[in-house]
N, C-alpha and C. Protein backbone atom coordinates (compact mmCIF):
# COMPACT_ATOMS: atom_id res chain seq x y z
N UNK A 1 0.82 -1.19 0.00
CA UNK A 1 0.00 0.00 0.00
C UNK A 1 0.87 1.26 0.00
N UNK A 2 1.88 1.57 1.03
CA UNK A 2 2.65 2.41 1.07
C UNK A 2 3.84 2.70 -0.30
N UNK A 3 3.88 1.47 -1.32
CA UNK A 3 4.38 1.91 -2.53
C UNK A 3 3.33 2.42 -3.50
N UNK A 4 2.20 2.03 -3.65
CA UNK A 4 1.57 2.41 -4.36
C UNK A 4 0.93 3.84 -3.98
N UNK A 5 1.30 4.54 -2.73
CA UNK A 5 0.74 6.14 -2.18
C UNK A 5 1.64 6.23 -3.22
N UNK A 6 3.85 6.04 -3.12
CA UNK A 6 4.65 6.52 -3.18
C UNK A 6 4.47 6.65 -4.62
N UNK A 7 4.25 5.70 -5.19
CA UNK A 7 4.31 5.87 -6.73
C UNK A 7 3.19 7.22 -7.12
N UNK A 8 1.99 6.96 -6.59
CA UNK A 8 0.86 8.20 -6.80
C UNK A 8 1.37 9.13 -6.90
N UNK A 9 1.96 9.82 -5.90
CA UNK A 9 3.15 11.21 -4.98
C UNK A 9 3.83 11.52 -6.14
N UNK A 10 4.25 10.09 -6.41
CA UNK A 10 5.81 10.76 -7.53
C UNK A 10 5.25 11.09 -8.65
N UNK A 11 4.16 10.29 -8.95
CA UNK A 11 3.84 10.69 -10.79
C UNK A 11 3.20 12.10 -10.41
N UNK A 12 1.99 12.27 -9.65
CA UNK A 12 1.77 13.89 -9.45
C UNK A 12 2.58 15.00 -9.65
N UNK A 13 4.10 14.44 -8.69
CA UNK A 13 4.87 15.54 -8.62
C UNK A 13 5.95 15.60 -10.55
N UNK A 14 5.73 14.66 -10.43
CA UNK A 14 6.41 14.71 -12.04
C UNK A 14 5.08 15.22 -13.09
N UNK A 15 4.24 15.01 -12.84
CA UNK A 15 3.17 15.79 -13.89
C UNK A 15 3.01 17.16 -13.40
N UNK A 16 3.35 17.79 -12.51
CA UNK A 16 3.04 19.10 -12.19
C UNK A 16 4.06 19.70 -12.46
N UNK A 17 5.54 18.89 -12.28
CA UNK A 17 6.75 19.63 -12.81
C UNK A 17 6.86 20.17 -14.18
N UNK A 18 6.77 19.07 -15.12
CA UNK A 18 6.64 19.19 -16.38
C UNK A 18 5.57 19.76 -16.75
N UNK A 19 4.88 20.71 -15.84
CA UNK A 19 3.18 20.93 -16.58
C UNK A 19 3.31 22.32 -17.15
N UNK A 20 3.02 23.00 -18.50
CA UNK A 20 3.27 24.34 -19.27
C UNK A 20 2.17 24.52 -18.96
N UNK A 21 1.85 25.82 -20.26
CA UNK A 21 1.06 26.84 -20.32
C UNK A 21 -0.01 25.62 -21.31
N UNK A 22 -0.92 25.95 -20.81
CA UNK A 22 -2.20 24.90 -22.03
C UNK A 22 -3.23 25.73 -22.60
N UNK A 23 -3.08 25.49 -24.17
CA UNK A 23 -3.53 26.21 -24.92
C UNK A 23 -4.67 25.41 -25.90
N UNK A 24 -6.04 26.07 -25.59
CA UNK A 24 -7.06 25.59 -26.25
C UNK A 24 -7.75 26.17 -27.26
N UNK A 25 -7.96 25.46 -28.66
CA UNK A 25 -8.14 26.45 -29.43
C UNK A 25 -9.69 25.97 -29.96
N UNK A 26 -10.15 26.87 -30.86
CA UNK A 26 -11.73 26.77 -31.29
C UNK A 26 -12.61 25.84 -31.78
N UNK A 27 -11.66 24.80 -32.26
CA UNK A 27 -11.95 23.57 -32.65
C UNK A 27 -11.48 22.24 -31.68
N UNK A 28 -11.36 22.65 -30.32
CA UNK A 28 -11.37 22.12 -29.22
C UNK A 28 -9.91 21.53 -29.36
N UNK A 29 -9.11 21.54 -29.86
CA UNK A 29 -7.57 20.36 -29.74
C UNK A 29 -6.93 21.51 -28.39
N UNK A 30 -6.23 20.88 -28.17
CA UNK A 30 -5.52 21.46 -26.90
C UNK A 30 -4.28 20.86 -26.96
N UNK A 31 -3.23 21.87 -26.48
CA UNK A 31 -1.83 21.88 -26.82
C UNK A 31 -1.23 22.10 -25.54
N UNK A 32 -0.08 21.61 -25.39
CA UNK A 32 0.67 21.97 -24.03
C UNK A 32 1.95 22.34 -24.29
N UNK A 33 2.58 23.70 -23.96
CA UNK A 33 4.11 23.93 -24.44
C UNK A 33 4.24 25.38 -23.74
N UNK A 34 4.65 26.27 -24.21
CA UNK A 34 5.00 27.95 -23.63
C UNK A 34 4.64 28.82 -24.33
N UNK A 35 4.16 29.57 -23.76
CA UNK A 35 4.03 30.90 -24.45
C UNK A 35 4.67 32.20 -24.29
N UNK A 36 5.76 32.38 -25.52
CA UNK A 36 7.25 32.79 -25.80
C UNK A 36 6.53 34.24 -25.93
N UNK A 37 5.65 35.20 -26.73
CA UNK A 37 4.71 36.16 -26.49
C UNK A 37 3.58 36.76 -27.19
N UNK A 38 2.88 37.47 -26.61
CA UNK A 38 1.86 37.96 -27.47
C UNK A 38 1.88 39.39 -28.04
N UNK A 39 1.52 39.45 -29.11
CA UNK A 39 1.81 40.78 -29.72
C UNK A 39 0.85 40.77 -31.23
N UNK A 40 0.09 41.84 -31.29
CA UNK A 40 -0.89 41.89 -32.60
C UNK A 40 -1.83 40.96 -32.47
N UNK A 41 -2.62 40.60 -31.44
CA UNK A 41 -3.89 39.77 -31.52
C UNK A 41 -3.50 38.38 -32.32
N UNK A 42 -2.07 38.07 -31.97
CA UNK A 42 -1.56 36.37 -32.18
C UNK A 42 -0.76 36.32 -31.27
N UNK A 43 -0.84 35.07 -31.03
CA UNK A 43 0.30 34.26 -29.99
C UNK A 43 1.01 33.69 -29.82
N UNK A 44 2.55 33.63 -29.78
CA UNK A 44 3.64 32.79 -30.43
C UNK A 44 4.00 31.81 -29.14
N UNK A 45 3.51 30.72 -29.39
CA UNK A 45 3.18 29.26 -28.75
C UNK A 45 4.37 28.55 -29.44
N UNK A 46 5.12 27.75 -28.62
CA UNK A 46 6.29 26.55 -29.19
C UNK A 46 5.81 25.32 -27.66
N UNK A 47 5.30 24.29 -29.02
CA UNK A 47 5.06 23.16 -28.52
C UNK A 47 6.16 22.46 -29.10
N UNK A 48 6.49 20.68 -28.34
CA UNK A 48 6.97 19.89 -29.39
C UNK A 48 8.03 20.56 -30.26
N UNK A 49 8.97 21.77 -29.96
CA UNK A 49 9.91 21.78 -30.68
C UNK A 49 9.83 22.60 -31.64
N UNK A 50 8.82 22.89 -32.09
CA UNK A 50 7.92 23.89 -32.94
C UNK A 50 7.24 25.04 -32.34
N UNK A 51 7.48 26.06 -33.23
CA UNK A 51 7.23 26.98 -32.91
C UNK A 51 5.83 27.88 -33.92
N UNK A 52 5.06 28.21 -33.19
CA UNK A 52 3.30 28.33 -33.67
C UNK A 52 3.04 29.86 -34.03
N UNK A 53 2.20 30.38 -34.48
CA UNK A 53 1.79 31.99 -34.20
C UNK A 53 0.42 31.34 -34.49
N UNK A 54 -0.40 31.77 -33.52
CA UNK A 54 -2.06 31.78 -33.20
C UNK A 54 -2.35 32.97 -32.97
N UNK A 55 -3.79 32.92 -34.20
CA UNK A 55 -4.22 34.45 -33.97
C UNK A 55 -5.09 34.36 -32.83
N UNK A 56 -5.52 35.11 -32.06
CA UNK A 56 -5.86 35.10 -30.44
C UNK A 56 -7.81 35.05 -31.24
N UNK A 57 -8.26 35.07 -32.16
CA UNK A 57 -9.40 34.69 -32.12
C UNK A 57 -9.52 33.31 -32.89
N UNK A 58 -8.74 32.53 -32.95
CA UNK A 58 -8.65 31.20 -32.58
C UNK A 58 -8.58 30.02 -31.69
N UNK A 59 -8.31 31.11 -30.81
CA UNK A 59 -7.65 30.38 -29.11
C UNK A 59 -9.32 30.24 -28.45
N UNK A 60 -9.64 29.53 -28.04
CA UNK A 60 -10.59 29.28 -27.05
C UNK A 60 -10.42 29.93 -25.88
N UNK A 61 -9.03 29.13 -25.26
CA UNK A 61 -9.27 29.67 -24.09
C UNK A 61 -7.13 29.09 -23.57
N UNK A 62 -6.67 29.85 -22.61
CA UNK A 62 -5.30 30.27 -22.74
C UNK A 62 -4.75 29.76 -20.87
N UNK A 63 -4.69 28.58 -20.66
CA UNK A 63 -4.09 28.93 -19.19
C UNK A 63 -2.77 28.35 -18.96
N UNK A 64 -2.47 29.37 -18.13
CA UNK A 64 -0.94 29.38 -17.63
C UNK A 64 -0.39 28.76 -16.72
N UNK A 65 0.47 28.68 -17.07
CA UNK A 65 1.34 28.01 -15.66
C UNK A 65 1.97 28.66 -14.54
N UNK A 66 2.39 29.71 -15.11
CA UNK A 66 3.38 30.76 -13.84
C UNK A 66 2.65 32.14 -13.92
N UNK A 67 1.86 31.98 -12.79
CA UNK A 67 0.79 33.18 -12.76
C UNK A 67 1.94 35.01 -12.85
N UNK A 68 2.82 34.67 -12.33
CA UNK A 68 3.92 35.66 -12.07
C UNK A 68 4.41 35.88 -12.83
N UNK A 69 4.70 35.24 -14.33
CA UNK A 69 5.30 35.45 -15.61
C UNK A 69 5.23 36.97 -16.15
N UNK A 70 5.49 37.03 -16.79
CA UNK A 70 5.27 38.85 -17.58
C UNK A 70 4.63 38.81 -18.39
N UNK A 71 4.61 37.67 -19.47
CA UNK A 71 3.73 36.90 -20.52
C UNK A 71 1.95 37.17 -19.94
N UNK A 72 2.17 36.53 -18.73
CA UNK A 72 0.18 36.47 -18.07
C UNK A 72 0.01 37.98 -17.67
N UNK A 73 1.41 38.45 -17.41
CA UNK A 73 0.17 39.82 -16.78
C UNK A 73 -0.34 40.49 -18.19
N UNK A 74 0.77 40.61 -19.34
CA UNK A 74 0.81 41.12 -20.49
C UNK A 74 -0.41 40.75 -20.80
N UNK A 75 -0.69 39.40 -21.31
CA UNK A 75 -1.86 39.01 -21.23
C UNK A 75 -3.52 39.40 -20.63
N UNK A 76 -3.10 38.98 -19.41
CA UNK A 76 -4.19 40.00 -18.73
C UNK A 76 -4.71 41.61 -18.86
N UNK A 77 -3.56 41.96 -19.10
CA UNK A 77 -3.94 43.68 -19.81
C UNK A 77 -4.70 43.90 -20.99
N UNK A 78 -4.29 42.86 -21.97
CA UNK A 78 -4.41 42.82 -23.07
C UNK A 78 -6.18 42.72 -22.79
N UNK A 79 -6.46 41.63 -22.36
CA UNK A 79 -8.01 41.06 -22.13
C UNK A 79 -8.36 42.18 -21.56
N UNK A 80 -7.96 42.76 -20.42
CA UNK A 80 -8.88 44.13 -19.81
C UNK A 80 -9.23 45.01 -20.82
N UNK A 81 -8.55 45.26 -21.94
CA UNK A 81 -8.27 46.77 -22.91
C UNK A 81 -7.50 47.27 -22.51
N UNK A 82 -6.34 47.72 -22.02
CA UNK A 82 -5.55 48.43 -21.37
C UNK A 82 -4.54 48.57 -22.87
N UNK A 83 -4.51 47.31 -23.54
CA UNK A 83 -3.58 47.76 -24.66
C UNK A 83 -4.02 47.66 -26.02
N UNK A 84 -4.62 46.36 -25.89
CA UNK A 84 -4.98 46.02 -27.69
C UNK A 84 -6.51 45.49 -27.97
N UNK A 85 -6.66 47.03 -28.78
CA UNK A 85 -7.68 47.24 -29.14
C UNK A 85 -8.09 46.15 -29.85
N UNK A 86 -7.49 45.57 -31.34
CA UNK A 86 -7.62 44.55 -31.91
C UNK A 86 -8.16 43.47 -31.26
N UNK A 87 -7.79 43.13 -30.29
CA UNK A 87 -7.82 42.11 -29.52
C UNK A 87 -9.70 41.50 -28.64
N UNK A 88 -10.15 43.14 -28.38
CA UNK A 88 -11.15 43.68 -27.87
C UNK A 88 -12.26 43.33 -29.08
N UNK A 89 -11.47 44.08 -30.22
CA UNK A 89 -12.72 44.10 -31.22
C UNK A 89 -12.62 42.59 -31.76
N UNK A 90 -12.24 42.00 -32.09
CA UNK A 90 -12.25 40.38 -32.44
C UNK A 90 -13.47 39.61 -31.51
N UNK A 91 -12.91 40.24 -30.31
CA UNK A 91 -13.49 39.41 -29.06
C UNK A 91 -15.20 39.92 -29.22
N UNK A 92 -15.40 41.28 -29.24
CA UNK A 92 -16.64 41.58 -29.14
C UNK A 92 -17.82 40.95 -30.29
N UNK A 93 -17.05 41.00 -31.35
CA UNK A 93 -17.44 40.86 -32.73
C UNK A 93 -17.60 39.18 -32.86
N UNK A 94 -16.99 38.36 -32.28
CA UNK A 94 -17.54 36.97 -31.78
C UNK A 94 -18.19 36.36 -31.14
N UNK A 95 -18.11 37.38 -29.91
CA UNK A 95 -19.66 37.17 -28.70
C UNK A 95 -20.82 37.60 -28.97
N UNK A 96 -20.95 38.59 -30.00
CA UNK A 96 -22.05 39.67 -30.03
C UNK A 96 -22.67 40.25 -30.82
N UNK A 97 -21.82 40.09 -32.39
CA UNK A 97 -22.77 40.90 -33.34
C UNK A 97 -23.35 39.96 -33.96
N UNK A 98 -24.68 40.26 -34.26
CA UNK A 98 -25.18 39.38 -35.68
C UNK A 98 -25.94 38.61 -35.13
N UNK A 99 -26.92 38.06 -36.03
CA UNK A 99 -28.21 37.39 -35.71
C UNK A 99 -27.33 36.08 -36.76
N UNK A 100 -26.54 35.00 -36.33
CA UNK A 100 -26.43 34.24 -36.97
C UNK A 100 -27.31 33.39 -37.94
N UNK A 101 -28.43 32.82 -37.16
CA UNK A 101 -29.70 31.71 -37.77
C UNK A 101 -30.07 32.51 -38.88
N UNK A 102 -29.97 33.94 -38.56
CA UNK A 102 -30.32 34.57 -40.11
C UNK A 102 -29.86 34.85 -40.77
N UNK A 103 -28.24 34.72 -40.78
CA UNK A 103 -27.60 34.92 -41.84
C UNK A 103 -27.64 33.30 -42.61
N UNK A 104 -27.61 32.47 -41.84
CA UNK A 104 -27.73 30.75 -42.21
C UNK A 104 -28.96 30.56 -43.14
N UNK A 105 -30.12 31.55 -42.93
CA UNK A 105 -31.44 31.10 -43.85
C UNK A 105 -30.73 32.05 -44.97
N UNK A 106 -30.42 33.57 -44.85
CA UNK A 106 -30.36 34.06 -46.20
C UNK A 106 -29.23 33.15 -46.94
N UNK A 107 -28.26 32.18 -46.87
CA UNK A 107 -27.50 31.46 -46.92
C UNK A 107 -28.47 30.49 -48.24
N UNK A 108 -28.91 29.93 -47.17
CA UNK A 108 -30.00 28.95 -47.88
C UNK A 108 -30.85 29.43 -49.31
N UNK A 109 -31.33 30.80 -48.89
CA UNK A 109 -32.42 31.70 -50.08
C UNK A 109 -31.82 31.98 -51.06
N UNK A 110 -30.59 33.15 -50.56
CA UNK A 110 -30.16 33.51 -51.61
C UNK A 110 -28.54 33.18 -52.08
N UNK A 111 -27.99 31.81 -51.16
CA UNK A 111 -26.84 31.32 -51.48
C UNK A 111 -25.98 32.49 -51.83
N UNK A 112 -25.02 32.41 -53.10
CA UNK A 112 -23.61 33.42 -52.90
C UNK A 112 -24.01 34.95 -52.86
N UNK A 113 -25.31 35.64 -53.08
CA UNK A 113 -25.76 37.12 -53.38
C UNK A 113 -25.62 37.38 -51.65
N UNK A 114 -25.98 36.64 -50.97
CA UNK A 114 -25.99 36.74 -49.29
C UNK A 114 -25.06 37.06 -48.84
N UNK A 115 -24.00 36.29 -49.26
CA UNK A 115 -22.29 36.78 -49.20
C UNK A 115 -21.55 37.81 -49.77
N UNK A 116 -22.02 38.60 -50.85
CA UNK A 116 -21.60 39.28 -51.37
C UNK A 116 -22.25 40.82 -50.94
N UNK A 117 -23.33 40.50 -50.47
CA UNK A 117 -23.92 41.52 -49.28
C UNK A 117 -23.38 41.70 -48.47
N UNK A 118 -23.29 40.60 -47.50
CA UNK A 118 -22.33 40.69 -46.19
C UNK A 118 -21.01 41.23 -46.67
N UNK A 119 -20.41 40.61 -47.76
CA UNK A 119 -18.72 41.01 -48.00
C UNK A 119 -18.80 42.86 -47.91
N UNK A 120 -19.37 43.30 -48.66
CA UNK A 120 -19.51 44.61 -49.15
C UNK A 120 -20.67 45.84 -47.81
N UNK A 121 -20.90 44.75 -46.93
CA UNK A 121 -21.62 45.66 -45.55
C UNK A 121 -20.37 46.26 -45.03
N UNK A 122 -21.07 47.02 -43.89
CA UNK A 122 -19.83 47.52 -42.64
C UNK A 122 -20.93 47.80 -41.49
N UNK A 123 -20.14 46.23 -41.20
CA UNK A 123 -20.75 46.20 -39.33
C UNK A 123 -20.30 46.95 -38.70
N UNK A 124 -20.97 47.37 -37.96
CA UNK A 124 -20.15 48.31 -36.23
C UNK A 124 -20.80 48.24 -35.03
N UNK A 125 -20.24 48.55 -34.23
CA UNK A 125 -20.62 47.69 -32.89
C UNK A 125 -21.43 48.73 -32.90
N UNK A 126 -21.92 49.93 -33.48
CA UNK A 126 -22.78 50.96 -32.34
C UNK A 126 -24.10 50.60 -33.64
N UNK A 127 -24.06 49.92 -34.49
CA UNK A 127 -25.15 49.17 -34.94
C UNK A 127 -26.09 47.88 -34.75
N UNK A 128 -24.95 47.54 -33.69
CA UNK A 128 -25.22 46.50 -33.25
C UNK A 128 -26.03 45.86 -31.93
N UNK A 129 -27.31 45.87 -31.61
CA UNK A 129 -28.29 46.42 -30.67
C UNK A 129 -27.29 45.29 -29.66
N UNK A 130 -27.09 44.01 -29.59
CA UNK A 130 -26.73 43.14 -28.46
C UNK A 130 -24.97 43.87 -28.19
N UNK A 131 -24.37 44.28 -29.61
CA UNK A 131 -22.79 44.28 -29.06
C UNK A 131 -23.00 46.25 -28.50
N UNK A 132 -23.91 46.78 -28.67
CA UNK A 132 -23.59 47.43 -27.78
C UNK A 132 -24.18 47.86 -26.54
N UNK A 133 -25.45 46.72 -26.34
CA UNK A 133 -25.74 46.64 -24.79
C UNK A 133 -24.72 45.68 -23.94
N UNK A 134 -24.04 44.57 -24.50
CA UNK A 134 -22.94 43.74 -23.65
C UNK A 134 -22.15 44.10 -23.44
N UNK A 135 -21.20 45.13 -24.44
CA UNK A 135 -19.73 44.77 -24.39
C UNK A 135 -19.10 45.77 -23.58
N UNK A 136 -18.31 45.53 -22.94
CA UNK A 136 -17.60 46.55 -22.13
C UNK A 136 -16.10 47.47 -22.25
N UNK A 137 -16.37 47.51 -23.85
CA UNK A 137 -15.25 48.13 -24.30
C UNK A 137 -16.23 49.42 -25.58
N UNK A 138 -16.80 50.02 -24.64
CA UNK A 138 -17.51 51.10 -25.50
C UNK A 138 -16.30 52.40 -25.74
N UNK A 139 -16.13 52.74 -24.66
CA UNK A 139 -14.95 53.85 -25.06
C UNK A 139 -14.32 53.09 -26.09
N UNK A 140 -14.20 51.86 -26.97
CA UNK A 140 -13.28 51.75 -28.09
C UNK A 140 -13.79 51.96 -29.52
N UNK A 141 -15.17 52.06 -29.32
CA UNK A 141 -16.24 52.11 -30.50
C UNK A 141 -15.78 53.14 -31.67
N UNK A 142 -14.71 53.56 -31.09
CA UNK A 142 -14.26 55.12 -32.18
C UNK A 142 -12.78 54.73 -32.90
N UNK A 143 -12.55 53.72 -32.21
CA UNK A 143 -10.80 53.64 -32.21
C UNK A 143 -10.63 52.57 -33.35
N UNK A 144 -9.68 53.11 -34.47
CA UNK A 144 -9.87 52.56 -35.54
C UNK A 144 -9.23 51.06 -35.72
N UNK A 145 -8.17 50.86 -34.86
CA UNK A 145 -7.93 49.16 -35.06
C UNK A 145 -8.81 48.53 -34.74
N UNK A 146 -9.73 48.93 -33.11
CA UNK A 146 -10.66 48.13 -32.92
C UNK A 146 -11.99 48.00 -33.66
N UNK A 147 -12.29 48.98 -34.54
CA UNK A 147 -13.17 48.69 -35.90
C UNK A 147 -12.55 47.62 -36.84
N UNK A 148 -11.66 48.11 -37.35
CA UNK A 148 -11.06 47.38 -38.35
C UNK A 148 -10.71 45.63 -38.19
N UNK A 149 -11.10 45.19 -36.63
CA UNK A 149 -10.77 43.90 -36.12
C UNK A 149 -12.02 43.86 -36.20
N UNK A 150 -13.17 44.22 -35.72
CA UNK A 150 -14.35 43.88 -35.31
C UNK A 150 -15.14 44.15 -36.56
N UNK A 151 -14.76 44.43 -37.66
CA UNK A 151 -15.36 44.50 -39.17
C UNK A 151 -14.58 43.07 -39.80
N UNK A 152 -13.46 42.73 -39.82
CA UNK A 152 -13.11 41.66 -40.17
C UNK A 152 -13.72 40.14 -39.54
N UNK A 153 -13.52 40.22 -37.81
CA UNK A 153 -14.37 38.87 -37.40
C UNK A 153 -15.94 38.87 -37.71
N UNK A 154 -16.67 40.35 -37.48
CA UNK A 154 -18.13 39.96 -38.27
C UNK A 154 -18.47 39.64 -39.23
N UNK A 155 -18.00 39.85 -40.36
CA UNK A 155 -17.49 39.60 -41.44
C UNK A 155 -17.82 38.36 -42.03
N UNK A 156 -16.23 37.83 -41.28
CA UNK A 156 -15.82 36.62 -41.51
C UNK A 156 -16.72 35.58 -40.76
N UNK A 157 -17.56 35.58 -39.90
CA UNK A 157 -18.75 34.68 -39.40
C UNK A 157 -19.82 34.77 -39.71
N UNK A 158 -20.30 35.80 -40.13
CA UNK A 158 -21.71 35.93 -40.94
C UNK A 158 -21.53 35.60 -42.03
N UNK A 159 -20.06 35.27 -42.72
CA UNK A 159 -19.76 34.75 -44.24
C UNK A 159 -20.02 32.92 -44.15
N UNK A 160 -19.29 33.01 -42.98
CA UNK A 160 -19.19 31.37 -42.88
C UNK A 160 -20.81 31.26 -42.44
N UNK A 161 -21.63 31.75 -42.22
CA UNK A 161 -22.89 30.65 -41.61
C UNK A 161 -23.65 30.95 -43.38
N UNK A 162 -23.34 32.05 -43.82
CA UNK A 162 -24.34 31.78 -45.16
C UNK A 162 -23.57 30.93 -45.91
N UNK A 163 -22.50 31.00 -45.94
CA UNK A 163 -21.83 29.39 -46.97
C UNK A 163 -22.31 28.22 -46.17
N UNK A 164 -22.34 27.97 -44.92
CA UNK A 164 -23.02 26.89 -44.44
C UNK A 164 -24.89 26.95 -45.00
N UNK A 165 -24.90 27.65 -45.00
CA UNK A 165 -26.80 27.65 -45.70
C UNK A 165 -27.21 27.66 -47.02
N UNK A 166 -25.54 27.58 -47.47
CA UNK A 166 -25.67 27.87 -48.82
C UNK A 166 -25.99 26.37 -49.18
N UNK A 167 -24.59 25.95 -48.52
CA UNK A 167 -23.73 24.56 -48.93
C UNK A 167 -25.04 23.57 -48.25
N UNK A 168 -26.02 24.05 -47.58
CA UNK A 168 -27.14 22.88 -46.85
C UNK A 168 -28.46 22.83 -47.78
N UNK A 169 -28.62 24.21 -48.67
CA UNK A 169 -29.54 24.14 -49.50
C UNK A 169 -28.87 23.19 -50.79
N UNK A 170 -27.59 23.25 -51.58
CA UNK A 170 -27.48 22.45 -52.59
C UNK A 170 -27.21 20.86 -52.11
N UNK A 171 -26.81 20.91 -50.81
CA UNK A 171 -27.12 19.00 -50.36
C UNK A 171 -28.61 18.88 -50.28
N UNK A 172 -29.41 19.39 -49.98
CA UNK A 172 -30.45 19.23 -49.69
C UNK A 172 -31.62 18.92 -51.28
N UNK A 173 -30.81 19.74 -52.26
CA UNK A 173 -31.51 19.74 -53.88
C UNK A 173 -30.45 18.40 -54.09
N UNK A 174 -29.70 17.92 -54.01
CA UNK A 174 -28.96 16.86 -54.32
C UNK A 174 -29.47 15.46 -53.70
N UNK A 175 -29.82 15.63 -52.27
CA UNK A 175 -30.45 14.34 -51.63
C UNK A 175 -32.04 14.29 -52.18
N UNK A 176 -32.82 15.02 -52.90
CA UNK A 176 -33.88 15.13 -53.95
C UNK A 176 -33.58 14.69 -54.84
């Protein structure tokens, strides 16, 4: 009994030694290695020997190992707004703008004209009745990186659900 505590003890303490920064990204895989730094709303991650750049609206979700690092506080600023705007508007523009299910039917109706609407719109958060009752980065609503991030991720997700409605109406004339 008393080897098998000892063995428990030791593998714990050897999995906590060796334990990094764990990095989860949007399509759920999860990675374990360091995070060397962040800069421009990507994150230069070296797992395995390799060395990564993740754009930070890919990342799910980011936890650390050495709360004391310079990397986490950097980090942490970053998430408050204190530095990058980009970072803010990505974030808002993923939680908050857009009536998805309806960009997915005009998808379906009017397949690629839906997209070419959306391509040629300009979202903004102060158009945006939910992103600008939630978000708590209103003082940034003026500040032009954080437009220019938060016009690209709306964008780019209201593009992807009408190609998904697009791509569900011609399976759908095909399984007919």
């Amino acid at each position: 009994m008393k080897k098998i505590i000892l063995t428990i003890t030791a593998s714990l303490f050897v999995i906590v030694a060796f334990a990094g920064d764990i990095l989860t990204l949007n399509n759920k895989m999860v990675f374990e290695g360091k995070v060397n730094k962040i800069k421009d709303c990507n994150i230069v991650f070296k797992a395995n020997g390799h060395k990564y750049i993740i754009p930070a609206s890919e990342i799910f979700s980011l936890q650390f190992e050495n709360k004391e690092d310079k990397i986490y506080t950097d980090y942490i600023s970053m998430a408050d707004g204190d530095q990058n705007q980009c970072l803010n508007g990505t974030l808002d523009a993923e939680n908050y703008h857009g009536k998805k299910g309806g960009h997915f039917a005009l998808g379906m109706l009017f397949g690629p004209f839906a997209m070419i609407g959306t391509a040629i719109s300009d979202p903004t958060p102060d158009r945006g009745k939910q992103t600008y009752m939630m978000s708590k980065n209103k003082d940034q609503f003026n500040d032009l990186q954080y437009l220019s991030c938060y016009k690209k991720k709306a964008k780019g997700e209201l593009i992807v659900m009408e190609s998904l409605g697009w791509a569900t109406w011609i399976l759908f004339i095909l399984i007919l």
